[in-house]
N, C-alpha and C. Protein backbone atom coordinates (compact mmCIF):
# COMPACT_ATOMS: atom_id res chain seq x y z
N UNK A 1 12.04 -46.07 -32.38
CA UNK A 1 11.51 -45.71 -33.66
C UNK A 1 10.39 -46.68 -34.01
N UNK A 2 9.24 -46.12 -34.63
CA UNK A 2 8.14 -46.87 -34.73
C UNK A 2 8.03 -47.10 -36.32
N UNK A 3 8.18 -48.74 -36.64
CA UNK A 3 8.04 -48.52 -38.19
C UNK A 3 6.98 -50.15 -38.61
N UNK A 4 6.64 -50.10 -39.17
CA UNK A 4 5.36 -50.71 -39.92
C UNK A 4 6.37 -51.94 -40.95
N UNK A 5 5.90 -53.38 -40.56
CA UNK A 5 6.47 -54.02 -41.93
C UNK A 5 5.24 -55.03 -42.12
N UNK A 6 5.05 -54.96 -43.75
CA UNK A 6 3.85 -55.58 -44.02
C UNK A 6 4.53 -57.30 -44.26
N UNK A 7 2.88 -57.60 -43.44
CA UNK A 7 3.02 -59.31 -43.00
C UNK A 7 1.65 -60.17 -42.83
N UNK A 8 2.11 -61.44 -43.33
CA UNK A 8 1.25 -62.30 -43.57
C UNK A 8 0.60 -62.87 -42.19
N UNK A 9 1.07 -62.43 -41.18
CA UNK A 9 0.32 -62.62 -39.94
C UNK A 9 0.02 -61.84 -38.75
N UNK A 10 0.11 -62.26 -37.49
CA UNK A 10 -0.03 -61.29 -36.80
C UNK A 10 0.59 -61.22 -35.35
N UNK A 11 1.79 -62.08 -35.89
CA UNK A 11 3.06 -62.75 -35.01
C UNK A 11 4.79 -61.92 -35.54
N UNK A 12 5.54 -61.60 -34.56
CA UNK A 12 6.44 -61.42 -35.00
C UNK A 12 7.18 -62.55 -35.40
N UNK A 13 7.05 -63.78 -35.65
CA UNK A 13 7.40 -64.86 -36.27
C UNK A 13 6.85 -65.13 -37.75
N UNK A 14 6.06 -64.36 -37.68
CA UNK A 14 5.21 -64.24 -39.40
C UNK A 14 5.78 -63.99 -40.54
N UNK A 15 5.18 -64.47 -41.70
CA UNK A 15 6.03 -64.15 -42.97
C UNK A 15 5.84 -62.51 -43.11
N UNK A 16 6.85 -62.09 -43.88
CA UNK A 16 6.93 -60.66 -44.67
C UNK A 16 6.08 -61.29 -45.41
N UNK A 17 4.74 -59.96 -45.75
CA UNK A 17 4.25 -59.65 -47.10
C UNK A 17 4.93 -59.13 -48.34
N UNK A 18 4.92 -59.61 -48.92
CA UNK A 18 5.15 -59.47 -50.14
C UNK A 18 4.89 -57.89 -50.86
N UNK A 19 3.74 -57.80 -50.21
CA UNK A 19 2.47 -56.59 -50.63
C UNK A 19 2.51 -55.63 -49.81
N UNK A 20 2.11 -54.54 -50.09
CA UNK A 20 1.55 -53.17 -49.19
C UNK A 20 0.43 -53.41 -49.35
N UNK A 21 0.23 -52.63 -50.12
CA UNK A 21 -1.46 -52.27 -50.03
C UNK A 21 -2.47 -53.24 -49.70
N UNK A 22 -2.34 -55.01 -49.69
CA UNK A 22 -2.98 -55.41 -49.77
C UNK A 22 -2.37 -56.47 -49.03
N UNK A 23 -1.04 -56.07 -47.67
CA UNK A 23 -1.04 -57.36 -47.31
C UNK A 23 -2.09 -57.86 -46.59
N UNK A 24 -2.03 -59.27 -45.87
CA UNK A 24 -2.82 -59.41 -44.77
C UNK A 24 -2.52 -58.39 -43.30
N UNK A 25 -1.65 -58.38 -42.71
CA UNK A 25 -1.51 -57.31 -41.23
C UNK A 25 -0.48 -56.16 -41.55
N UNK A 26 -0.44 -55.59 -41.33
CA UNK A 26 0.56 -54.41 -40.71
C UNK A 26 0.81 -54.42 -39.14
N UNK A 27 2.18 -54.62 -39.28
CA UNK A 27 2.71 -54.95 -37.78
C UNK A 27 3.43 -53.40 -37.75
N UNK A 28 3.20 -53.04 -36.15
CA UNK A 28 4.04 -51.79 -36.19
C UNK A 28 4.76 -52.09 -35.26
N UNK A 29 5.90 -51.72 -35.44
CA UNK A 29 6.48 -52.38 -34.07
C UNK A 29 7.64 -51.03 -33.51
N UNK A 30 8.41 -51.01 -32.58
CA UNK A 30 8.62 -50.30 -31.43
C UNK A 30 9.95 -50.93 -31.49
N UNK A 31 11.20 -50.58 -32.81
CA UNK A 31 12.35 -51.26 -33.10
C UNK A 31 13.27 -51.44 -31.75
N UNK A 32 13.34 -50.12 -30.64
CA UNK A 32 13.88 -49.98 -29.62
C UNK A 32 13.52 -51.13 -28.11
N UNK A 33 12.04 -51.11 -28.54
CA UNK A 33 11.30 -51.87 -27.62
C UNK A 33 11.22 -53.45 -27.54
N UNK A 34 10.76 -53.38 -29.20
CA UNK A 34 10.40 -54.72 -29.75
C UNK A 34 8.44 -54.75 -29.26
N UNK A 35 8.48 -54.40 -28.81
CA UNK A 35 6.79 -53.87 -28.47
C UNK A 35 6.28 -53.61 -30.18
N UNK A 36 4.99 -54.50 -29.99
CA UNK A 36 3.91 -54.67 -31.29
C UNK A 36 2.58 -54.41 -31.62
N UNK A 37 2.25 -53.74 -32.47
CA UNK A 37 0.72 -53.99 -32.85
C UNK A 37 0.15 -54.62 -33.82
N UNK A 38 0.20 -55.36 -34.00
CA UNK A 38 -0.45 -55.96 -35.40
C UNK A 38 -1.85 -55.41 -36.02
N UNK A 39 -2.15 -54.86 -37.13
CA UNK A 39 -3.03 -54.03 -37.52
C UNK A 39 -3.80 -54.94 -38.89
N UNK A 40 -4.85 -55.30 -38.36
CA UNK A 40 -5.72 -56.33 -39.62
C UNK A 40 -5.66 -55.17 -40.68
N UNK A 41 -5.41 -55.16 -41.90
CA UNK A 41 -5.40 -54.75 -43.31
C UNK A 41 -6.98 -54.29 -43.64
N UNK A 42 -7.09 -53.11 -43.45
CA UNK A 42 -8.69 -52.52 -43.43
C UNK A 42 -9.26 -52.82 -45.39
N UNK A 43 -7.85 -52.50 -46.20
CA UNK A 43 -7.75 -52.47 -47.07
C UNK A 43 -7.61 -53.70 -48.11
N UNK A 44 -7.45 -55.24 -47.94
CA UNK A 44 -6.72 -56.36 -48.19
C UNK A 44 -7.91 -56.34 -49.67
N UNK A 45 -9.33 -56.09 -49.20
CA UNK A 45 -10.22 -56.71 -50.36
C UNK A 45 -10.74 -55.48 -51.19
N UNK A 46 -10.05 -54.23 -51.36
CA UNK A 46 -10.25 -52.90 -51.59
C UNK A 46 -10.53 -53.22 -52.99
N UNK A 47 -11.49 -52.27 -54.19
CA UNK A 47 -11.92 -52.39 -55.28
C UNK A 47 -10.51 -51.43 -56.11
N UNK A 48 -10.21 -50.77 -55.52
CA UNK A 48 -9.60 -49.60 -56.02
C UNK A 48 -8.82 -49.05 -54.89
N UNK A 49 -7.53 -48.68 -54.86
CA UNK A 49 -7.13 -47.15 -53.81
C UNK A 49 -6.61 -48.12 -52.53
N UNK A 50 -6.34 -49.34 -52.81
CA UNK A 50 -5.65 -50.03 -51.30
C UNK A 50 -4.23 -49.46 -50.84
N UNK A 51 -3.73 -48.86 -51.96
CA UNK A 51 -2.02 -48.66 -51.75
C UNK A 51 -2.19 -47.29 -51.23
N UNK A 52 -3.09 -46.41 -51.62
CA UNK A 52 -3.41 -44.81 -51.29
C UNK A 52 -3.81 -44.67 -49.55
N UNK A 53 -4.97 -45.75 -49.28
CA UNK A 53 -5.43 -46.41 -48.49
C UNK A 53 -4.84 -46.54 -47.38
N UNK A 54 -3.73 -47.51 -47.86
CA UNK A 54 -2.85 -48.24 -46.62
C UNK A 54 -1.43 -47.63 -46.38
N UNK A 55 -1.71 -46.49 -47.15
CA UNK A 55 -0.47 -45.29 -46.98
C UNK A 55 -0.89 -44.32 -46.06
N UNK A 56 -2.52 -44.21 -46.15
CA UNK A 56 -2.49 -43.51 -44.97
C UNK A 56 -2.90 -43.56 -43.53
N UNK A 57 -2.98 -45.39 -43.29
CA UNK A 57 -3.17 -45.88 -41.83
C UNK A 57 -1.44 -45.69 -41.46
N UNK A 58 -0.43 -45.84 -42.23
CA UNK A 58 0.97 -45.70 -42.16
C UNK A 58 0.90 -44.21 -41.49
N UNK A 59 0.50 -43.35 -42.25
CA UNK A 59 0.66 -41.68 -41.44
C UNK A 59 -0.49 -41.28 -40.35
N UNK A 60 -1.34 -42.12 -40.22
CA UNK A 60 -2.41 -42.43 -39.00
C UNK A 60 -1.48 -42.74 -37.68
N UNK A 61 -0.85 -43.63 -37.90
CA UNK A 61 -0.14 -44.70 -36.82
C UNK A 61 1.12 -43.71 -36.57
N UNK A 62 1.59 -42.83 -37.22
CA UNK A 62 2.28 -42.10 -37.28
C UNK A 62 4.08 -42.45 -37.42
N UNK A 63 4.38 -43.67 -38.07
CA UNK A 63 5.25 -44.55 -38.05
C UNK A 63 6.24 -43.90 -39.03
N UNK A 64 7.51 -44.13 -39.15
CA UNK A 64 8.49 -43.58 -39.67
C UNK A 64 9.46 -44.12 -40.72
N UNK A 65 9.33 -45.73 -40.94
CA UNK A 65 9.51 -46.65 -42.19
C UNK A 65 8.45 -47.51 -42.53
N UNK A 66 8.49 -48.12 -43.76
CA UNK A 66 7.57 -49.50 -43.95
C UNK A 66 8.60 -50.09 -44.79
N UNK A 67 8.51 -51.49 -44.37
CA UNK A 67 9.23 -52.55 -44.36
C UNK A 67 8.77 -53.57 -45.33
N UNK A 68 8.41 -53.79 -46.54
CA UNK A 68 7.39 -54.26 -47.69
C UNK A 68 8.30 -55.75 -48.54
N UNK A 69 7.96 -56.00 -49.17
CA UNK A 69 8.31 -56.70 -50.46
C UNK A 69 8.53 -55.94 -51.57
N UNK A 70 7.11 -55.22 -51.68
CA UNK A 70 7.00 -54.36 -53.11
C UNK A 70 5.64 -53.37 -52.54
N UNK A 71 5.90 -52.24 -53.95
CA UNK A 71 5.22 -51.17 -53.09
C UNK A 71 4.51 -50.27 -54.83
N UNK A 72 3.03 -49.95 -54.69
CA UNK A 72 2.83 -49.59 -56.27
C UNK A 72 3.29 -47.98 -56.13
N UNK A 73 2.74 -47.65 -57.27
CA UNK A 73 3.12 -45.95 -57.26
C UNK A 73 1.92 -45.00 -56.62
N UNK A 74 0.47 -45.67 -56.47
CA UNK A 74 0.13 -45.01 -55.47
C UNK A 74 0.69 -44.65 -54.11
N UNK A 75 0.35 -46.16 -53.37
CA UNK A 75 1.25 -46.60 -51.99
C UNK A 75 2.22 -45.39 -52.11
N UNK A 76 3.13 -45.74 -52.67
CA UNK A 76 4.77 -45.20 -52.46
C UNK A 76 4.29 -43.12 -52.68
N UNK A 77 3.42 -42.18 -53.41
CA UNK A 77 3.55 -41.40 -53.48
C UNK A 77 2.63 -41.03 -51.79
N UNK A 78 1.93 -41.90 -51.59
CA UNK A 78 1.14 -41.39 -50.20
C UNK A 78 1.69 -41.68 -49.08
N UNK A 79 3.11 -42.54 -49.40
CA UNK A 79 3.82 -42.54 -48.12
C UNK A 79 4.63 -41.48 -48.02
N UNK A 80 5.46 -41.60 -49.26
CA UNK A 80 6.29 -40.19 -49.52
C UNK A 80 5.92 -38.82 -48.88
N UNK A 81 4.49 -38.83 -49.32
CA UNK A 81 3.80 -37.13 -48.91
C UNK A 81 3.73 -37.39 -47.40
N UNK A 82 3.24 -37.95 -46.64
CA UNK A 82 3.64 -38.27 -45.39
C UNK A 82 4.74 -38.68 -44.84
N UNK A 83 6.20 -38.61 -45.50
CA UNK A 83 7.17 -38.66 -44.94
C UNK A 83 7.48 -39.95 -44.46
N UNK A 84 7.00 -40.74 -44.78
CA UNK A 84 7.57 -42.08 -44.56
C UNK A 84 8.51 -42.79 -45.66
N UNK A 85 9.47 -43.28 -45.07
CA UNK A 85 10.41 -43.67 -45.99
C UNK A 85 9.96 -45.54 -46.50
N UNK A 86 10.23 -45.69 -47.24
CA UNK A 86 9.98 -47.34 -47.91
C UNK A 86 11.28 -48.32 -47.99
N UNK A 87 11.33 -49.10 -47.50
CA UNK A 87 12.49 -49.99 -47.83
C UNK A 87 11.75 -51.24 -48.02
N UNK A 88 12.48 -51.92 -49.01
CA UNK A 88 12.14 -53.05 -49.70
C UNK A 88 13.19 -54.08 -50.03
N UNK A 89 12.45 -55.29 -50.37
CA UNK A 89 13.40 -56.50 -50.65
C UNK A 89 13.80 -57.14 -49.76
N UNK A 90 12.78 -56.94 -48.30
CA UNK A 90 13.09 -57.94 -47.56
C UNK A 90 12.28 -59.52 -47.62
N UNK A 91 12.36 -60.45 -47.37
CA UNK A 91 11.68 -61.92 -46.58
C UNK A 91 12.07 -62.49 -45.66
N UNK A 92 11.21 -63.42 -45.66
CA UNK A 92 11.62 -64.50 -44.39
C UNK A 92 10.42 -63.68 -42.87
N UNK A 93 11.24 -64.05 -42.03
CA UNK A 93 9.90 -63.58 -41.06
C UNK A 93 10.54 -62.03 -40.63
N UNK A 94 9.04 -61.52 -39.58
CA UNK A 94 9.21 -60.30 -39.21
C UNK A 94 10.37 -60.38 -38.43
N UNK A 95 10.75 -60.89 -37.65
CA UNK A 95 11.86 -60.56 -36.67
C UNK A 95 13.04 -60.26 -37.56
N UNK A 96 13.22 -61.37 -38.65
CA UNK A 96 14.73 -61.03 -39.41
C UNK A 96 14.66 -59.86 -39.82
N UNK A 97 13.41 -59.20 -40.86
CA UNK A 97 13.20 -58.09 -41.22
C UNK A 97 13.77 -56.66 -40.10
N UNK A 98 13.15 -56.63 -39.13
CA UNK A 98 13.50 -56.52 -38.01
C UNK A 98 14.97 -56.08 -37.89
N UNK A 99 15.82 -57.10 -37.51
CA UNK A 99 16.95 -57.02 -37.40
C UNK A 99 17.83 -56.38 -38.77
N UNK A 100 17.22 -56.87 -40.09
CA UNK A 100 18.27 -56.02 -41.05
C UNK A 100 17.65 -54.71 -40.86
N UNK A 101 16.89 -54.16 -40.59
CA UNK A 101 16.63 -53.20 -40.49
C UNK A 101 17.75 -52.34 -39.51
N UNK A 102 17.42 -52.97 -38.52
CA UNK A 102 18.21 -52.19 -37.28
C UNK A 102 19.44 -52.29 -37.84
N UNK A 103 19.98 -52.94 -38.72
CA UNK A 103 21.67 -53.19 -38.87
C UNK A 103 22.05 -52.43 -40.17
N UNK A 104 20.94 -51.45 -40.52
CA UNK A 104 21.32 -50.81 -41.58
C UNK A 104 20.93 -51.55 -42.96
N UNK A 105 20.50 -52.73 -43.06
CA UNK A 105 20.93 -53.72 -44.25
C UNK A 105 20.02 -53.33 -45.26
N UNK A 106 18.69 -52.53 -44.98
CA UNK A 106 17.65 -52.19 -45.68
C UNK A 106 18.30 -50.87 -46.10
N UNK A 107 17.63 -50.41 -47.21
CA UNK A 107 17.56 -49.02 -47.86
C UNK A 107 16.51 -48.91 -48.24
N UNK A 108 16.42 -47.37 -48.19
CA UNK A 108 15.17 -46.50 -48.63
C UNK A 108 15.68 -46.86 -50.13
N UNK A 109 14.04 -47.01 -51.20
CA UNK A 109 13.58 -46.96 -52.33
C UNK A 109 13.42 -45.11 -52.50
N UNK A 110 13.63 -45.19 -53.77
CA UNK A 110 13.16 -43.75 -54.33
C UNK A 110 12.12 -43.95 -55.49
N UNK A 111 11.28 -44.83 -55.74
CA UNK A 111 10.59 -44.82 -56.29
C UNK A 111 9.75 -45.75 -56.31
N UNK A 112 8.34 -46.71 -57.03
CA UNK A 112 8.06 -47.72 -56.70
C UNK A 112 8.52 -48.71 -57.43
N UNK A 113 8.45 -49.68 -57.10
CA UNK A 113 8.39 -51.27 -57.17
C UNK A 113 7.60 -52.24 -58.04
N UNK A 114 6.39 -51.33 -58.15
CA UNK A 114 5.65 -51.93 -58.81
C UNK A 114 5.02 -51.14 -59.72
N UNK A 115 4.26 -51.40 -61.16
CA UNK A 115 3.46 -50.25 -61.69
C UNK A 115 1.85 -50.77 -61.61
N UNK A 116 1.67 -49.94 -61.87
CA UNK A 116 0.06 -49.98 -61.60
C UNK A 116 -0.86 -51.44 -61.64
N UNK A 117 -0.72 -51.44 -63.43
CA UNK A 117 -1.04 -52.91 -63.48
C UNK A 117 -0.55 -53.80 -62.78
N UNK A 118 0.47 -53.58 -62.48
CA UNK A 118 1.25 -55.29 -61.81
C UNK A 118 0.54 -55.69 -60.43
N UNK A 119 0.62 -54.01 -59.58
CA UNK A 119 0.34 -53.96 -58.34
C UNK A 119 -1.38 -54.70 -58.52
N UNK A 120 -1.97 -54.64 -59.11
CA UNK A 120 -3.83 -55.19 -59.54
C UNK A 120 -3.87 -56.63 -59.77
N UNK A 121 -2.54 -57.23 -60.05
CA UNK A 121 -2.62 -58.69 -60.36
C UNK A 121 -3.05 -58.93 -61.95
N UNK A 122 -2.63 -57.84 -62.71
CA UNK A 122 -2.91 -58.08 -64.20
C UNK A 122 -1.79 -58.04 -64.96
């Protein structure tokens, strides 16, 4: 299963982002494999539309979770429409993420995380 968790680097030793739309990398990784891509954030310095944006390099890559901190209500409706599910409330580095994942420990969100303003830093 191929799923996306946003991260502050471009190591599976890297911190979880905090952020979607605007982390620094998107790691996709290959849960079965452990096989990686780390994907520089096309979106990190976006004026407007990073969460819309970076929802749809998620259905580009064609990946099947994202693995976040927090997620706005753009992000989360353009993952949704592409069928990607969101789980949240993880930290620490990608690998742990990783592993609660595989162990069930994550759950899908049904809504976002963040609202508009918050997601802008205001």
């Amino acid at each position: 299963m191929k799923i996306c968790i946003s991260s502050q680097g471009n190591t599976l030793d890297a911190q979880v982002d905090p952020r979607f739309g605007r982390c620094q990398y998107f790691l996709i990784v290959d849960t079965d494999t452990m096989e990686f891509e780390p994907v520089r954030n096309p979106n990190i310095n976006a004026s407007g539309g990073a969460g819309i944006q970076s929802g749809q390099v998620m259905a580009d890559r064609q990946v099947t979770a994202v693995v976040t901190g927090n997620v706005g209500p753009n992000a989360f409706q353009a993952l949704r429409a592409a069928g990607i599910s969101v789980m949240k409330g993880t930290s620490g580095n990608i690998r742990q993420a990783i592993e609660q994942y595989k162990k069930g420990e994550l759950k899908a969100i049904q809504g976002p995380t963040t609202g508009a303003m918050m997601a802008h830093g205001r």
